[in-house]
Protein backbone atom coordinates (compact mmCIF):
# COMPACT_ATOMS: atom_id res chain seq x y z
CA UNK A 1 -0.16 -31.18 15.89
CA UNK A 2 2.31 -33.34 13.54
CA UNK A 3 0.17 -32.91 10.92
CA UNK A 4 1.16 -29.66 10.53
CA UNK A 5 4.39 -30.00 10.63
CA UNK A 6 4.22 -31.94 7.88
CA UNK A 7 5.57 -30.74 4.65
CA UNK A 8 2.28 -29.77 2.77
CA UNK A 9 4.02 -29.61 -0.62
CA UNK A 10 5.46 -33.06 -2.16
CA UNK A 11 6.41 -32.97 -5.49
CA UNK A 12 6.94 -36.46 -7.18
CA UNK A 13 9.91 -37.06 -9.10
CA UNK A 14 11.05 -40.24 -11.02
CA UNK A 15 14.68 -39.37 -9.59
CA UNK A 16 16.57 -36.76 -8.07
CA UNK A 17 18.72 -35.13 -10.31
CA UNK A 18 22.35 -35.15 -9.07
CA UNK A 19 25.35 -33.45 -9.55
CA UNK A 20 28.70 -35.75 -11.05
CA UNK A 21 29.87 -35.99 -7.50
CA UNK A 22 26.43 -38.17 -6.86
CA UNK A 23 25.17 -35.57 -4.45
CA UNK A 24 21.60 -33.78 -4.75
CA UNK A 25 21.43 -31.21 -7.36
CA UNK A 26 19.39 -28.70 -5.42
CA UNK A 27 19.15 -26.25 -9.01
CA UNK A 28 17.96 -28.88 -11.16
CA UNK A 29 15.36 -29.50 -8.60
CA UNK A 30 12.32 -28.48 -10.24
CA UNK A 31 10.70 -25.37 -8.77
CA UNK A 32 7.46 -25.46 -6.10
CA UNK A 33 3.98 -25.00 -7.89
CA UNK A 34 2.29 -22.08 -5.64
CA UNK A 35 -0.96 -23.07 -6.89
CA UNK A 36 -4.31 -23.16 -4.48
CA UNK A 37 -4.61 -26.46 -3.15
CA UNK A 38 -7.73 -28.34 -3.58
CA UNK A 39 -9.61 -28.19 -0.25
CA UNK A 40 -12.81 -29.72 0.95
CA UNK A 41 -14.69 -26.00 2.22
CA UNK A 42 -16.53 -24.41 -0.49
CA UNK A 43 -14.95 -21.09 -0.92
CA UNK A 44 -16.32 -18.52 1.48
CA UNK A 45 -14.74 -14.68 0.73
CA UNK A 46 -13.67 -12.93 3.77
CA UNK A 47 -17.33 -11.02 5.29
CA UNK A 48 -15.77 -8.09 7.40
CA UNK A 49 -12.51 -6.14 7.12
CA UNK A 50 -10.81 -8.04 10.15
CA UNK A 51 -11.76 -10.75 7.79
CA UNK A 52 -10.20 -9.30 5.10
CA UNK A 53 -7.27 -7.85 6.40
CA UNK A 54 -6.92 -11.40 8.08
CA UNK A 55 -6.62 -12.83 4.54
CA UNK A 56 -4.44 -10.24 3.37
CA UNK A 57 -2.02 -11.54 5.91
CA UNK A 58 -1.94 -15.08 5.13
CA UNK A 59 -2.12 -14.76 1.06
CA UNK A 60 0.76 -12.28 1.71
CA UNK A 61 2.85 -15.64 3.59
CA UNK A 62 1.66 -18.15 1.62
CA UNK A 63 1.56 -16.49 -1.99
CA UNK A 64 -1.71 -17.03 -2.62
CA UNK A 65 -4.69 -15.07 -4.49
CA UNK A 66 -7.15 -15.78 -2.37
CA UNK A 67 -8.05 -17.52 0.84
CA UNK A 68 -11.93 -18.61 1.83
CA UNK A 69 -13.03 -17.58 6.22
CA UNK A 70 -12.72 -21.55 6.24
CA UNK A 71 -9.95 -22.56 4.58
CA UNK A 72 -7.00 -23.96 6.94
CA UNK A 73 -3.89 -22.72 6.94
CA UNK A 74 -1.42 -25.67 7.24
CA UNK A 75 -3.56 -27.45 4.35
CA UNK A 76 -3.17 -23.80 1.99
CA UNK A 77 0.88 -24.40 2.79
CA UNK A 78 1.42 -23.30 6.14
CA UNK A 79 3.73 -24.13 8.47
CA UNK A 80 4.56 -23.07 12.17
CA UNK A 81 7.53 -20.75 11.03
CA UNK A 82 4.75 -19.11 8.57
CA UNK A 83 2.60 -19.18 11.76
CA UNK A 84 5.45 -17.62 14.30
CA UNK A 85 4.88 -14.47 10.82
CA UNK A 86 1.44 -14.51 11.29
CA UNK A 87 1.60 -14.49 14.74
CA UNK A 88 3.83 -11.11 14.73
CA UNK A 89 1.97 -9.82 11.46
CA UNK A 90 -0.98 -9.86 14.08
CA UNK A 91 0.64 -8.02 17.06
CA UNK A 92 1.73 -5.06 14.51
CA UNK A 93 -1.71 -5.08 13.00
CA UNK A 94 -4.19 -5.55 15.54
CA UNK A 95 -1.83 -5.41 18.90
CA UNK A 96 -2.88 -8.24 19.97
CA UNK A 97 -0.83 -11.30 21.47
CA UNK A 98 -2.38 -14.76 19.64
CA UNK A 99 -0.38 -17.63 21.06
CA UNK A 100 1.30 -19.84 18.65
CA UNK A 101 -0.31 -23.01 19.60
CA UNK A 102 -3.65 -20.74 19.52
CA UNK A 103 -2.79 -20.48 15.50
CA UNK A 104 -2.70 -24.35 15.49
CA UNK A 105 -6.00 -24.57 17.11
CA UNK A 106 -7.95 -21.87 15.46
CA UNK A 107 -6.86 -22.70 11.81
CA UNK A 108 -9.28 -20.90 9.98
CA UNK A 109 -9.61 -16.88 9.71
CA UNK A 110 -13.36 -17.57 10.47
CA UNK A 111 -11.74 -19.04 13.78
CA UNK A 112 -9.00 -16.49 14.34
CA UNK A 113 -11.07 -13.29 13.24
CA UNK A 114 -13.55 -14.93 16.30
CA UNK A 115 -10.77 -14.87 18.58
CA UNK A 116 -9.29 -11.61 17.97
CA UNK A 117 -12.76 -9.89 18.08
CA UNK A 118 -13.07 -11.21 22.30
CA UNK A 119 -9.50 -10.03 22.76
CA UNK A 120 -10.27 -6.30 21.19
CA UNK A 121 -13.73 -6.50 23.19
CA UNK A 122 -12.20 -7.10 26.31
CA UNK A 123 -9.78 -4.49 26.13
CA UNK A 124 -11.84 -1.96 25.19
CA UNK A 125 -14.19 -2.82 28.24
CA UNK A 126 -11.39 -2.79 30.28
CA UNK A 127 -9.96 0.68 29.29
CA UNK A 128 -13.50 2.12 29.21
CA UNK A 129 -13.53 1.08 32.94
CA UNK A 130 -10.31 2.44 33.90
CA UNK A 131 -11.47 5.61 32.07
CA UNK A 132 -15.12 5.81 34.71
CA UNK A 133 -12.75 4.80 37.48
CA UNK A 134 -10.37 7.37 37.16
CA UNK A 135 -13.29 10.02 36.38
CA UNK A 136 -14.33 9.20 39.38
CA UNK A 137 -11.42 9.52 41.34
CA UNK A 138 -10.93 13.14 39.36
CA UNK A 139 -14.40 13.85 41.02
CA UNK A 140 -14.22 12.55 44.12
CA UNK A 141 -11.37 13.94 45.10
CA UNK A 142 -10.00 10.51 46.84
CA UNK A 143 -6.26 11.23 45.06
């Protein structure tokens, strides 16, 4: 889990520029290259709108273009306050509750669509037996 908490962007600079007072010169700091890191998946476009909407998410947070199913999100630039976004980004969407340490175990959108899919099945196997039970209890007469 340290890994990702990990700044993923390091910029290397031959000094830090500082102010006459000898402090950190936080303006002349040069600014953060939002570029696509290079990753080891081949790039695999999103297959299904969960998929998609799933990607529209994180290139929202992290400023990207594009994202692959397999990419990871702490190596595109995430980080767990990103994730805590994602994490409500997915209860507005999708009303579903995704643990934050699930988001550090299913780093992928290949992973998390996966996830959410079981969630959304469940549920709607659970209401659709609430719904027969309380048909039932309409026909029955028991209430």
């Amino acid at each position: 889990m340290w890994r990702q908490i990990i700044s993923s962007l390091l910029l290397p600079l031959d000094a830090l520029p500082l102010t006459p007072n000898a402090k950190i010169d936080r303006r002349a700091l040069p600014a953060p290259d939002h570029t696509q890191p290079e990753l080891e998946e081949t790039f695999i476009a999103p297959r299904t709108p969960l998929e998609q909407q799933l990607a529209d998410i994180w290139m929202t947070l992290l400023k990207l273009e594009q994202v692959g199913v397999h990419d990871n999100f702490f190596e595109l630039g995430g980080h767990s306050l990103l994730a805590t976004q994602v994490a409500s980004r997915l209860r507005q969407t999708f009303q579903v509750e995704i643990p934050l340490k699930e988001l550090f175990e299913l780093p992928t959108i290949a992973q998390l669509a996966q996830r959410i899919e079981t969630i959304l099945w469940a549920t709607q196997k659970r209401q659709s037996s609430l719904g027969k039970l309380e048909k039932l209890i309409v026909e029955t007469g028991i209430l």
